[in-house]
Protein backbone atom coordinates (compact mmCIF):
# COMPACT_ATOMS: atom_id res chain seq x y z
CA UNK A 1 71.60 107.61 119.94
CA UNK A 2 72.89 111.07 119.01
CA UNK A 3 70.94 112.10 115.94
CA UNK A 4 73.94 114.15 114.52
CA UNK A 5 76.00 111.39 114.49
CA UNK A 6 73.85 108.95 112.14
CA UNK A 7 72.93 111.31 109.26
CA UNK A 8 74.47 110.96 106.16
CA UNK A 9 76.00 114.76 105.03
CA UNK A 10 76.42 114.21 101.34
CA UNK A 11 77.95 117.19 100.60
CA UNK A 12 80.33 117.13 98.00
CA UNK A 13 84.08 118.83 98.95
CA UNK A 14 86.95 118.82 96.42
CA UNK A 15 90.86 118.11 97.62
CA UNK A 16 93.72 117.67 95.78
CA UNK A 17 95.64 114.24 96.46
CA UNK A 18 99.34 113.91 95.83
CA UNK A 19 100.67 110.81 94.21
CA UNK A 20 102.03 109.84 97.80
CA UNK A 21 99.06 110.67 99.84
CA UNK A 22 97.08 108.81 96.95
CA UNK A 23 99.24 105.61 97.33
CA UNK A 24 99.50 105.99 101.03
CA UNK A 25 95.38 106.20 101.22
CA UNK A 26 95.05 103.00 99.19
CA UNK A 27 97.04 101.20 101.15
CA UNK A 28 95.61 102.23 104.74
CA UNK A 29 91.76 101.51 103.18
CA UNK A 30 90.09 98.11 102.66
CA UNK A 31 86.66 97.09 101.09
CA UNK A 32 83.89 97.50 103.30
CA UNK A 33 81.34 94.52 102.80
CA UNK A 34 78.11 93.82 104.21
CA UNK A 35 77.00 90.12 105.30
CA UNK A 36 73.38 88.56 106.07
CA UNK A 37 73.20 86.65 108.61
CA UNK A 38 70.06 85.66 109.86
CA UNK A 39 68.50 88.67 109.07
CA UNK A 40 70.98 91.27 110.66
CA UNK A 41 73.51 93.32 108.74
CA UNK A 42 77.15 92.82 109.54
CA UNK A 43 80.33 95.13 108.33
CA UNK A 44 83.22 93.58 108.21
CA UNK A 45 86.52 93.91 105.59
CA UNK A 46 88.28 92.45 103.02
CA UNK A 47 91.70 91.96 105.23
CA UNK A 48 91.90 91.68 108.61
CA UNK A 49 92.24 95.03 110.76
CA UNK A 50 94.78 95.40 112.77
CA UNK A 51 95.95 98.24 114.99
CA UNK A 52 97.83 99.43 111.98
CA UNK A 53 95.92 98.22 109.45
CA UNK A 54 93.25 99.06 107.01
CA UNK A 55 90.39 101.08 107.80
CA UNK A 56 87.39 99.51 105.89
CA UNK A 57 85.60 101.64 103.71
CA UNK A 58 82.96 101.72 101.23
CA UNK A 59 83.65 100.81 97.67
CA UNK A 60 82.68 104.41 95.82
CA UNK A 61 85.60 105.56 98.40
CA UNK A 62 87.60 102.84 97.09
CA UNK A 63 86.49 103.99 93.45
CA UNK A 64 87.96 107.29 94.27
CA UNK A 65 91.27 106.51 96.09
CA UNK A 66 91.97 104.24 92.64
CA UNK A 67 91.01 107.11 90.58
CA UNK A 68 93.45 109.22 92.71
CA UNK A 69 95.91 106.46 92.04
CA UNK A 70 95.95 105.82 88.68
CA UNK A 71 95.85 109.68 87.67
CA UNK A 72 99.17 110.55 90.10
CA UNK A 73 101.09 107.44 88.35
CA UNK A 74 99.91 107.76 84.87
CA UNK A 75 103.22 109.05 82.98
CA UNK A 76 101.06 111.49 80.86
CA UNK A 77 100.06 113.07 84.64
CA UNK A 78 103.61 113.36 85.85
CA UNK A 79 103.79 115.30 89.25
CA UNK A 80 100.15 116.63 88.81
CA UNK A 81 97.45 115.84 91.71
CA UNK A 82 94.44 114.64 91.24
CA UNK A 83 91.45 116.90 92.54
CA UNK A 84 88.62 114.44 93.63
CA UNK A 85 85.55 115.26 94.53
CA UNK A 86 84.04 113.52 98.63
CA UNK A 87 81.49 113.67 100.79
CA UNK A 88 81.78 115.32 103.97
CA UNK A 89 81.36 112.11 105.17
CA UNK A 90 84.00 109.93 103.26
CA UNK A 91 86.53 112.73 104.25
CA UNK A 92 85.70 112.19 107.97
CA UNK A 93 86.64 108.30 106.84
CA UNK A 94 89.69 109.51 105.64
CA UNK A 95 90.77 111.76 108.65
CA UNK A 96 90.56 108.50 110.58
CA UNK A 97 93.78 107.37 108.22
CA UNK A 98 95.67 110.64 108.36
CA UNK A 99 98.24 110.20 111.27
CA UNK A 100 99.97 113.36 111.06
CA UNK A 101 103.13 111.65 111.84
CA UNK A 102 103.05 109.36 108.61
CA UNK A 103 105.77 110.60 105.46
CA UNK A 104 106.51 108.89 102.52
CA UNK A 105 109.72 110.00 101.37
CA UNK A 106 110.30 113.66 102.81
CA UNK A 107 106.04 113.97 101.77
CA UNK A 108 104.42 114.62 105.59
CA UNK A 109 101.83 112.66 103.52
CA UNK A 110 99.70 112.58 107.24
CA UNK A 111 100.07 115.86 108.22
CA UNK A 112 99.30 117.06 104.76
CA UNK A 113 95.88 115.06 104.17
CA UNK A 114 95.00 116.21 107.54
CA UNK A 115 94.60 119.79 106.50
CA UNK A 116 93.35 119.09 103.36
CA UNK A 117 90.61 117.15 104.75
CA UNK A 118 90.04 119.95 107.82
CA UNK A 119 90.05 122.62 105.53
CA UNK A 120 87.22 120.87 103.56
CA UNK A 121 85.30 120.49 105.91
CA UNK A 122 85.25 123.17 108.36
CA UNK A 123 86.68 126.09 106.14
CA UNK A 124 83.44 127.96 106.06
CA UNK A 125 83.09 127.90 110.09
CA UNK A 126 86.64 128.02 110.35
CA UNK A 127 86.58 131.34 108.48
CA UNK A 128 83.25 132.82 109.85
């Protein structure tokens, strides 16, 4: 197996998450959960997955979506974003979500997250 692609890169990136993006990343993600069986780990999800559906994440990126959430609709945050702080790796997650075709309203809420989450990440090599 391709040692790059099982470690963890807990680097911490901050992006700034509309009130649509926020809502729209809540609703693509489900809760990532872990069964025993017989000695051998199993992920599965809250909800089913579907083509469409939720991708299943862990819950600290859960934790973070609803803080997004609850910041962008609090009436005492009006039309502020949220900044949140992610791992490299929980922004990967959240790249898998980002279809750059998706809007909410006239928001390109897809096309939006997807250069947030790019520019995150690869900024520094993107720049170099």
């Amino acid at each position: 197996m391709d040692e790059e692609f099982v470690e963890f890169d807990d680097t911490e990136r901050q992006v700034r998450i509309t009130r649509n993006e926020a809502l729209y990343l809540s609703d693509s993600t489900t809760l990532m959960i872990e069964r025993d069986i017989t000695e051998q780990i199993s992920i599965g999800s809250m909800r089913n997955v579907a083509p469409s559906a939720p991708l299943p994440v862990p819950i600290e990126l859960v934790d973070k979506i609803g803080m997004a959430v609850l910041y962008t609709t609090d009436s005492d945050n009006e039309g502020k974003d949220y900044l949140g702080t992610f791992l490299v790796n929980e922004l990967y997650l959240l790249r898998e979500i980002a279809q750059s075709y998706v809007k909410v309203g006239n928001e390109q809420v897809g096309f939006n997250l997807q250069k947030k989450i790019y520019k995150a990440i690869l900024n520094e090599r993107y720049v170099e």
